[in-house]
C-alpha atoms as a PDB file:
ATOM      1  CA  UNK A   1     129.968  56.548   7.650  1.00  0.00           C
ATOM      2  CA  UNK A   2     130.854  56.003   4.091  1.00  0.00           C
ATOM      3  CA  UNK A   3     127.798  56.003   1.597  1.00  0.00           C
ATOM      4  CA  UNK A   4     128.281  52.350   0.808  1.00  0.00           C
ATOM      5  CA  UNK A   5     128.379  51.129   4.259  1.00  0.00           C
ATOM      6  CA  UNK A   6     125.371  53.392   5.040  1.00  0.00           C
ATOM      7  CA  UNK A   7     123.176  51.567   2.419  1.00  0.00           C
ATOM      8  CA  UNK A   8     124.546  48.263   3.800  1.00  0.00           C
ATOM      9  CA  UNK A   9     123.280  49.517   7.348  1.00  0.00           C
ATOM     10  CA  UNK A  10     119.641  50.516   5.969  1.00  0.00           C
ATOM     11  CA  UNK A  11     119.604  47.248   3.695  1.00  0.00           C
ATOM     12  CA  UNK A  12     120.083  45.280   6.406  1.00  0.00           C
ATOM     13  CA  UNK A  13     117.770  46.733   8.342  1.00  0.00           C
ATOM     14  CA  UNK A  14     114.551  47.526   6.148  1.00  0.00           C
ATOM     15  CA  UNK A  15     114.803  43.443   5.625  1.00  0.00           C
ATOM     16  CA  UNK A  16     113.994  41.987   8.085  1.00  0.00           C
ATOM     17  CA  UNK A  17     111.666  45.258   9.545  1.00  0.00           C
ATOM     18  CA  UNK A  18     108.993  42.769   9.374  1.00  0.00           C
ATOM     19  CA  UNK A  19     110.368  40.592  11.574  1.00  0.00           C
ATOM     20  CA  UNK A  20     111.179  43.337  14.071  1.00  0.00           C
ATOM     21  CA  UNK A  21     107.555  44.532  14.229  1.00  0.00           C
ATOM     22  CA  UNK A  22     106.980  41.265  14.963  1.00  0.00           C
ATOM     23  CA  UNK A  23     109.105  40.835  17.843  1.00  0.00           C
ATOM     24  CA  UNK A  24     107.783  43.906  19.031  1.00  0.00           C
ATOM     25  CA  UNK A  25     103.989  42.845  19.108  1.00  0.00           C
ATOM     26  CA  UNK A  26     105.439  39.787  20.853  1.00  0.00           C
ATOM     27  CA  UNK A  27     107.403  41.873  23.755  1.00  0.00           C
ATOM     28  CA  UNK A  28     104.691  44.447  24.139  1.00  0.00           C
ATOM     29  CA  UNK A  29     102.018  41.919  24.430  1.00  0.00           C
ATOM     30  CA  UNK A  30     103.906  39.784  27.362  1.00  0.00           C
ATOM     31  CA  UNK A  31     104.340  42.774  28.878  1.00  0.00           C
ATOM     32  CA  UNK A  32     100.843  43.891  28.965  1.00  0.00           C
ATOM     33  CA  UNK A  33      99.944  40.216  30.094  1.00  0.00           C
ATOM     34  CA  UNK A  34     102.544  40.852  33.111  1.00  0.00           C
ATOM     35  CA  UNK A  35     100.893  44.191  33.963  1.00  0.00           C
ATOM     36  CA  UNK A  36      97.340  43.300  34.153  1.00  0.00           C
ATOM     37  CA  UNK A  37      98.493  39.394  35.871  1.00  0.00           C
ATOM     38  CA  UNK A  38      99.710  41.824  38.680  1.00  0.00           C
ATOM     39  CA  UNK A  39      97.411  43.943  39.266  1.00  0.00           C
ATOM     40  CA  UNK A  40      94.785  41.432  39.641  1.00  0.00           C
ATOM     41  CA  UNK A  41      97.628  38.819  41.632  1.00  0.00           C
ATOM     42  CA  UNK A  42      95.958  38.069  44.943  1.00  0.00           C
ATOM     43  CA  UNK A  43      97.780  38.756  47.977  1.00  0.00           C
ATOM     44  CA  UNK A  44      97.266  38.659  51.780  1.00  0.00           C
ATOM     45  CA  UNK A  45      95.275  41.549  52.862  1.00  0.00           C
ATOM     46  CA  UNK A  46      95.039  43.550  49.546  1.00  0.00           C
ATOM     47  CA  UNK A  47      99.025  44.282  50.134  1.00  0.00           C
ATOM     48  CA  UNK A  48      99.632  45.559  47.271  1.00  0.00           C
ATOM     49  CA  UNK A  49      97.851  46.866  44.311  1.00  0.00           C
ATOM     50  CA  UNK A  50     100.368  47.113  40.745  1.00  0.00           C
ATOM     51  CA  UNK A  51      99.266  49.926  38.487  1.00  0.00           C
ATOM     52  CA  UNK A  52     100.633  50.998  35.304  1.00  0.00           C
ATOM     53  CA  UNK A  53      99.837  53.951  33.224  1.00  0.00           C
ATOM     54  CA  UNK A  54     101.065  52.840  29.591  1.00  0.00           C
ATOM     55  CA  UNK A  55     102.900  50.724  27.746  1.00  0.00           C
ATOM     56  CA  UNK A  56     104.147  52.013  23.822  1.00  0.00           C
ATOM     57  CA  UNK A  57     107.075  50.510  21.959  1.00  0.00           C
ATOM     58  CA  UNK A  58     109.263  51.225  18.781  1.00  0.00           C
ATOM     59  CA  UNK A  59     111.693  49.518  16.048  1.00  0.00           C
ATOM     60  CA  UNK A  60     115.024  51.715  16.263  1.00  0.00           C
ATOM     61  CA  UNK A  61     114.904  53.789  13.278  1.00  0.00           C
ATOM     62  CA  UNK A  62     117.175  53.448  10.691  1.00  0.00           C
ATOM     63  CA  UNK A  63     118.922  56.736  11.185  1.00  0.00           C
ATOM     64  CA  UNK A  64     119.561  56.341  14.596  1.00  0.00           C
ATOM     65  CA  UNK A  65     121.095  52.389  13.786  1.00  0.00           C
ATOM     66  CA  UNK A  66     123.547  54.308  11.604  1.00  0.00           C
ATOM     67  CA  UNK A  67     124.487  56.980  14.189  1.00  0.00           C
ATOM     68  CA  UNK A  68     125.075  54.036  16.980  1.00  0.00           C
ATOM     69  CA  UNK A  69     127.087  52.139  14.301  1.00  0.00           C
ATOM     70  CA  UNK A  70     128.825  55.374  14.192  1.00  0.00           C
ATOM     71  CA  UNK A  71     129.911  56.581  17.580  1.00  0.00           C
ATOM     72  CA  UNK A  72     130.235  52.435  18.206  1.00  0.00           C
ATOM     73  CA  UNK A  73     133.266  51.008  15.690  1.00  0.00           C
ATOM     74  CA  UNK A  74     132.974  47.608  14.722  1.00  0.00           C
ATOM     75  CA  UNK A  75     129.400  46.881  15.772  1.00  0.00           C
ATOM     76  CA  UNK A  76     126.877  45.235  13.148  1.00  0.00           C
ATOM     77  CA  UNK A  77     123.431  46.258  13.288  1.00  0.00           C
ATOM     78  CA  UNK A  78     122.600  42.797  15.150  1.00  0.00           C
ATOM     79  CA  UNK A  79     125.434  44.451  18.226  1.00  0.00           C
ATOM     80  CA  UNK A  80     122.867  46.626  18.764  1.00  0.00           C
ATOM     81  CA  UNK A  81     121.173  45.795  22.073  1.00  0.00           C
ATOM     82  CA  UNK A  82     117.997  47.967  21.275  1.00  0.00           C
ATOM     83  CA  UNK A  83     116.893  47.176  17.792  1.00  0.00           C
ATOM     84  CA  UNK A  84     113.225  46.962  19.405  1.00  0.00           C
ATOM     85  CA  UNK A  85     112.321  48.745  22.549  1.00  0.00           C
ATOM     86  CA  UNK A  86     109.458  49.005  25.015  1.00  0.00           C
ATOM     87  CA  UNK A  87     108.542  51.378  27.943  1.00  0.00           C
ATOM     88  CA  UNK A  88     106.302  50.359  30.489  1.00  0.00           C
ATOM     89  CA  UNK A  89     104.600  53.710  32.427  1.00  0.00           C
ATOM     90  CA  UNK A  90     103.575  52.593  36.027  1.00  0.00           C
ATOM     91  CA  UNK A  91     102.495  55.277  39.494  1.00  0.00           C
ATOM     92  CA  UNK A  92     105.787  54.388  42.004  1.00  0.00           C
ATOM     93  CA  UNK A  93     109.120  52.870  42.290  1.00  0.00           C
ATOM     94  CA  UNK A  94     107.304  49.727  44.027  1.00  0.00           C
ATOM     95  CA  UNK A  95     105.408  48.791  40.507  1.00  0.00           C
ATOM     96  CA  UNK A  96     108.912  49.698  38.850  1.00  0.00           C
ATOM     97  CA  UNK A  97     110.414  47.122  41.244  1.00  0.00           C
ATOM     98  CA  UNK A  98     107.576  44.252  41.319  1.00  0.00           C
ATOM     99  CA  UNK A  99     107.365  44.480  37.335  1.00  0.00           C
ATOM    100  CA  UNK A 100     111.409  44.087  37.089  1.00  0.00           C
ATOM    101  CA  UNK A 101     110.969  40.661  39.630  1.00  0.00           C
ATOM    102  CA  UNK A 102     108.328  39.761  37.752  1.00  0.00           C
ATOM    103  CA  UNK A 103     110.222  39.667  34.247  1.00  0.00           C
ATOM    104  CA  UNK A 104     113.256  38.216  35.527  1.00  0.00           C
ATOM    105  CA  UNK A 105     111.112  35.188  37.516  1.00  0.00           C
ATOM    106  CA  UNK A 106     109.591  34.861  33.683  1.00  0.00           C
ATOM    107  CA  UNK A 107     113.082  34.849  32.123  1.00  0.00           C
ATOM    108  CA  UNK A 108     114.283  32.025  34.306  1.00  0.00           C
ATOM    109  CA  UNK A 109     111.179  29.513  33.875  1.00  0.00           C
ATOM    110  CA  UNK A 110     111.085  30.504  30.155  1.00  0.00           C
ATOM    111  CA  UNK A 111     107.523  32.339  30.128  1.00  0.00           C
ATOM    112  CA  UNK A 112     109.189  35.637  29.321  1.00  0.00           C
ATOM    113  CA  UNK A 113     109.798  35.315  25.344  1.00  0.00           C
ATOM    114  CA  UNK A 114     113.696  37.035  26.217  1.00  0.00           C
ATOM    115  CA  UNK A 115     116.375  35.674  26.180  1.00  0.00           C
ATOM    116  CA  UNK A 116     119.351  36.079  28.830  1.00  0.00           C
ATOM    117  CA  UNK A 117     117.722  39.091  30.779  1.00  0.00           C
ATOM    118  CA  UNK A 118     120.467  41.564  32.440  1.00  0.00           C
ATOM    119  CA  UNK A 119     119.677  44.177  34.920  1.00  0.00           C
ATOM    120  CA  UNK A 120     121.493  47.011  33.468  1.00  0.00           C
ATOM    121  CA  UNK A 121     122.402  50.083  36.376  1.00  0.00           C
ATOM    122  CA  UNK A 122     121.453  53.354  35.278  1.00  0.00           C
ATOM    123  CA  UNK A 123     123.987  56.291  35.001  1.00  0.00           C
ATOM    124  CA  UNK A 124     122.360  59.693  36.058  1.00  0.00           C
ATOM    125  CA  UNK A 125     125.599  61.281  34.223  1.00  0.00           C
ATOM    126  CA  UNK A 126     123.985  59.995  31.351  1.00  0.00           C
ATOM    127  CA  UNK A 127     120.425  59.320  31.521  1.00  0.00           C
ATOM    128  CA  UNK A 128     119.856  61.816  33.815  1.00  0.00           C
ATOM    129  CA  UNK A 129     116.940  60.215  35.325  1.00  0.00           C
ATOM    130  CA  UNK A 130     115.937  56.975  37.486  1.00  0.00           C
ATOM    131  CA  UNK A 131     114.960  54.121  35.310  1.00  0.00           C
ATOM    132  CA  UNK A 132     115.207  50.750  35.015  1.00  0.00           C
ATOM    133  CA  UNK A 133     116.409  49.243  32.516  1.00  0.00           C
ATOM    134  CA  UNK A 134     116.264  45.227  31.205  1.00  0.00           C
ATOM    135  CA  UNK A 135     118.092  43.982  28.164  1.00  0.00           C
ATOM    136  CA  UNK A 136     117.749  40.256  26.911  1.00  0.00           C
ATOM    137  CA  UNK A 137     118.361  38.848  23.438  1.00  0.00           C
ATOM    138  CA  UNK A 138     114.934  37.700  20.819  1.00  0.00           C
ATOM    139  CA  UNK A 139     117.315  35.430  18.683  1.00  0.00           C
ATOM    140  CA  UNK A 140     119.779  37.650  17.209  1.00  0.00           C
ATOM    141  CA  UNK A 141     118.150  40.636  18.132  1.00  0.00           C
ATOM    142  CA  UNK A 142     118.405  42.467  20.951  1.00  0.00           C
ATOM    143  CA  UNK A 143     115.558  43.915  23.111  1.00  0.00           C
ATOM    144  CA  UNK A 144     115.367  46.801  25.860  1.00  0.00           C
ATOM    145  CA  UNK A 145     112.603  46.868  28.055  1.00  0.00           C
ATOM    146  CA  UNK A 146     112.660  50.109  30.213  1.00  0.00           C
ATOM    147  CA  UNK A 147     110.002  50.880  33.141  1.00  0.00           C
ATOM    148  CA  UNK A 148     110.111  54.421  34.763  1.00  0.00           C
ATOM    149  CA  UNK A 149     107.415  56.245  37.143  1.00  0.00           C
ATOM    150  CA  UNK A 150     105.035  58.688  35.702  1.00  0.00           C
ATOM    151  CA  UNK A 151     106.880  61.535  36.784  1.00  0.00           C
ATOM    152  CA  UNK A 152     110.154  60.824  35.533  1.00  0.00           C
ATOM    153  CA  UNK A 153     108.689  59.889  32.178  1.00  0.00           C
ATOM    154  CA  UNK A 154     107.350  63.631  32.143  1.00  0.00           C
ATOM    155  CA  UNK A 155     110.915  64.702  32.581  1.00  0.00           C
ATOM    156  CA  UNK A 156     112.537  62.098  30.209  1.00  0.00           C
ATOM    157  CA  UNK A 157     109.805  63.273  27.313  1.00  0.00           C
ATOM    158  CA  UNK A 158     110.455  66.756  28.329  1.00  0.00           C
ATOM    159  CA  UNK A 159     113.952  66.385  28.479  1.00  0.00           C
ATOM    160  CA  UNK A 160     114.388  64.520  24.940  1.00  0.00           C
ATOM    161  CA  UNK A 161     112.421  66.545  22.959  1.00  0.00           C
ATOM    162  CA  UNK A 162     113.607  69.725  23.868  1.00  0.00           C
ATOM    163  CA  UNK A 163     117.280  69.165  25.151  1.00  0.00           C
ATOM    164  CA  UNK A 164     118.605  65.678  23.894  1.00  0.00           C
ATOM    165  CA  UNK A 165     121.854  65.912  21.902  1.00  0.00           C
ATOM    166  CA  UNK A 166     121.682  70.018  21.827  1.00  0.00           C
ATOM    167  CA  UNK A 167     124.930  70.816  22.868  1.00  0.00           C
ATOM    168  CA  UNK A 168     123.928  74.428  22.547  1.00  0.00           C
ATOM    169  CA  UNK A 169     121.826  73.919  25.620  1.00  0.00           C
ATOM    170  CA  UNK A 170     123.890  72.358  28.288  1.00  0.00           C
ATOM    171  CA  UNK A 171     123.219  74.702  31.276  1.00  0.00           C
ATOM    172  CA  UNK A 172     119.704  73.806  30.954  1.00  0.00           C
ATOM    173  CA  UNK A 173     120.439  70.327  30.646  1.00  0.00           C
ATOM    174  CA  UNK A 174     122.543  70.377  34.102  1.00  0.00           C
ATOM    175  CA  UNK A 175     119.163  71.982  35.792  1.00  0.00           C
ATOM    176  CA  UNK A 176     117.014  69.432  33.959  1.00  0.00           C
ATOM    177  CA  UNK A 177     119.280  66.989  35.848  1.00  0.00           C
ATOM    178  CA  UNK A 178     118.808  68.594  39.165  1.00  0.00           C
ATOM    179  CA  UNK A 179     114.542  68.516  38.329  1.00  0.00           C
ATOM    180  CA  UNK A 180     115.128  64.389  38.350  1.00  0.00           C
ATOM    181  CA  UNK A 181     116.390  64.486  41.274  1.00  0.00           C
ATOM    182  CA  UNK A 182     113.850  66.753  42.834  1.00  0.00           C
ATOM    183  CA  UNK A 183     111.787  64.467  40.883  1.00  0.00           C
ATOM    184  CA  UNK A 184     113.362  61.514  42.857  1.00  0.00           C
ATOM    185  CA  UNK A 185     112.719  62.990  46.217  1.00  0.00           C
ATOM    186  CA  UNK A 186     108.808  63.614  45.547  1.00  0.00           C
ATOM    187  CA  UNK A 187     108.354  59.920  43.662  1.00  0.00           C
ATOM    188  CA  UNK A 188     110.022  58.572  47.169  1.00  0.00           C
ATOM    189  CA  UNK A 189     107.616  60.509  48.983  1.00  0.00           C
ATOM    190  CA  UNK A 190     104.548  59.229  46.799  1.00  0.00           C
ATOM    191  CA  UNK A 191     105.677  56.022  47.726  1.00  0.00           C
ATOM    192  CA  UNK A 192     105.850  56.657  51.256  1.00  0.00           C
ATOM    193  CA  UNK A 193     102.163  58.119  50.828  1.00  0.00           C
ATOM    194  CA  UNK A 194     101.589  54.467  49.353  1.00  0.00           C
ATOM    195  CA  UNK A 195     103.095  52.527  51.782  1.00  0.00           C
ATOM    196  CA  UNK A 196     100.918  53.931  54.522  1.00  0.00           C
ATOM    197  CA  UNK A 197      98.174  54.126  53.355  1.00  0.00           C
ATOM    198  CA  UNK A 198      98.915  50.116  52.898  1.00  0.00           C
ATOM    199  CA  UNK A 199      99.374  49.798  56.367  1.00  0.00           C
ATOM    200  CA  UNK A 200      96.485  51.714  57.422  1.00  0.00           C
ATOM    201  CA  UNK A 201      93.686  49.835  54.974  1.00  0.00           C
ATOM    202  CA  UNK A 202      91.225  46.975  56.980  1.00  0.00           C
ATOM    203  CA  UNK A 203      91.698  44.090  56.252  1.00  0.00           C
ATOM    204  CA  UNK A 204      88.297  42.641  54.870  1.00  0.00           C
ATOM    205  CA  UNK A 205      86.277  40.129  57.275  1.00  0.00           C
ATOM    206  CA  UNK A 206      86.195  36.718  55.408  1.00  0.00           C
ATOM    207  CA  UNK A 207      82.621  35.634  55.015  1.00  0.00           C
ATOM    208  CA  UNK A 208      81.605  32.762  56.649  1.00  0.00           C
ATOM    209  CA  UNK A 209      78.695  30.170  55.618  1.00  0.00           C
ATOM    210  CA  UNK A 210      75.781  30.298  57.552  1.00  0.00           C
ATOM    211  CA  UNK A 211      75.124  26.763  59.054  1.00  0.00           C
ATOM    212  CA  UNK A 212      71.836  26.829  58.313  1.00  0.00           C
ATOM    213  CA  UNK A 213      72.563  27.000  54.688  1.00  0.00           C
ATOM    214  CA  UNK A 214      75.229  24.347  54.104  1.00  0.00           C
ATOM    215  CA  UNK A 215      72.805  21.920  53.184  1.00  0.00           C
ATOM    216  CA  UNK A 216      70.401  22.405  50.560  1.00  0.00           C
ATOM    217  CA  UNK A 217      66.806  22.674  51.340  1.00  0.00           C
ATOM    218  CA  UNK A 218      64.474  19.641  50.209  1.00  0.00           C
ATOM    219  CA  UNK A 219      60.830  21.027  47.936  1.00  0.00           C
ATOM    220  CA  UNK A 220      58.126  21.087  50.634  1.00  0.00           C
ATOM    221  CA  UNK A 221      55.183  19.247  49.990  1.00  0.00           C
ATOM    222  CA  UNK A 222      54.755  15.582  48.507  1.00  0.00           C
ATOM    223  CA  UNK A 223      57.358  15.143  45.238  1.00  0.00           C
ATOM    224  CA  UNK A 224      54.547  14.061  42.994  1.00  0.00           C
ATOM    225  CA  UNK A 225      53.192  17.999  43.664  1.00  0.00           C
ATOM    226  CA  UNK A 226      56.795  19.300  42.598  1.00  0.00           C
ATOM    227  CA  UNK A 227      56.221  20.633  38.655  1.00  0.00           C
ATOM    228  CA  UNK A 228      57.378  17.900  35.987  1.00  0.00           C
END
């Protein structure tokens, strides 16, 4: 990218950061809203129980805007469908798949502050790992949320810091692929784990009134006695 262009990129960027941590706050804190509004939602028999792990966020550095605007001709920095991004850490596929209903239910009645949510499928070729991924627009700017189980967010950190974009290292990345998917097998079987232990759990007795106590009980004794 020519030097010119390059400070147009950053310019454009660094001025309205602001406004991007803004929008940021904004996503992260629906999202933590959505997390804890599951994991306390009531359902029949204590069916299910939502649990997440962590939720962190970031504003798309300005280096990496210019390398997208890069390998991407013709896109302006407001192209970008991940100017601000959010991860949301949760136990099993299950939470990864009642969180993703739960945005998209939001998107359509308006309480999720995104705009024209889309379910993007992910590519193993190129993420290497199971994820889900959400995209939807915050005006002109566009937003990523991305939820993942614990154990494939151990690979993906593992996996980015020490073998994203190092050519010099594919071999290992090819195993590191084959780990997700071994990774895969044992998050299906945690869920299965899950699942059973689901099926397995009492359901709790529901607590009746004793007749004897429906009414309240009158003061004994003459009301003039009763203290004043």
């Amino acid at each position: 990218m020519e030097v010119e262009r390059e400070l147009q990129v950053t310019k454009a960027w660094a001025d309205r950061l602001e406004e991007l941590g803004r929008i940021l706050d904004r996503l992260r804190t629906y999202l933590e809203a959505t997390c804890v509004r599951l994991r306390f939602h009531s359902v029949p028999d204590g069916a299910f129980d939502f649990r997440h792990t962590r939720i962190d966020g970031r504003v798309k550095p300005h280096t990496s805007v210019i390398r997208k605007l890069e390998e991407a001709q013709g896109l302006t920095v407001w192209d970008i469908d991940d100017l601000v991004g959010v991860r949301v850490v949760v136990d099993s596929w299950l939470d990864v798949e009642e969180l993703t209903t739960a945005i998209e239910q939001d998107g359509r009645s308006g309480a999720c502050p995104l705009d024209a949510i889309l379910r993007v499928p992910y590519d193993r070729h190129t993420d290497g790992y199971k994820a889900r991924h959400l995209k939807g627009k915050m005006g002109d700017v566009g937003c990523e949320i991305q939820i993942r189980t614990q154990l494939l967010d151990l690979w993906a950190r593992i996996s980015r810091a020490d073998l994203y974009r190092r050519p010099d290292v594919e071999p290992l990345s090819l195993q590191a692929r084959e780990v997700a998917l071994e990774l895969e097998k044992i998050d299906a079987r945690l869920q299965d784990l899950r699942d059973e232990a689901r099926r397995k759990r009492e359901p709790k007795p529901e607590i009746s009134p004793n007749p004897a106590e429906k009414e309240p009980r009158l003061p004994s004794g003459d009301a003039n006695d009763q203290p004043r």
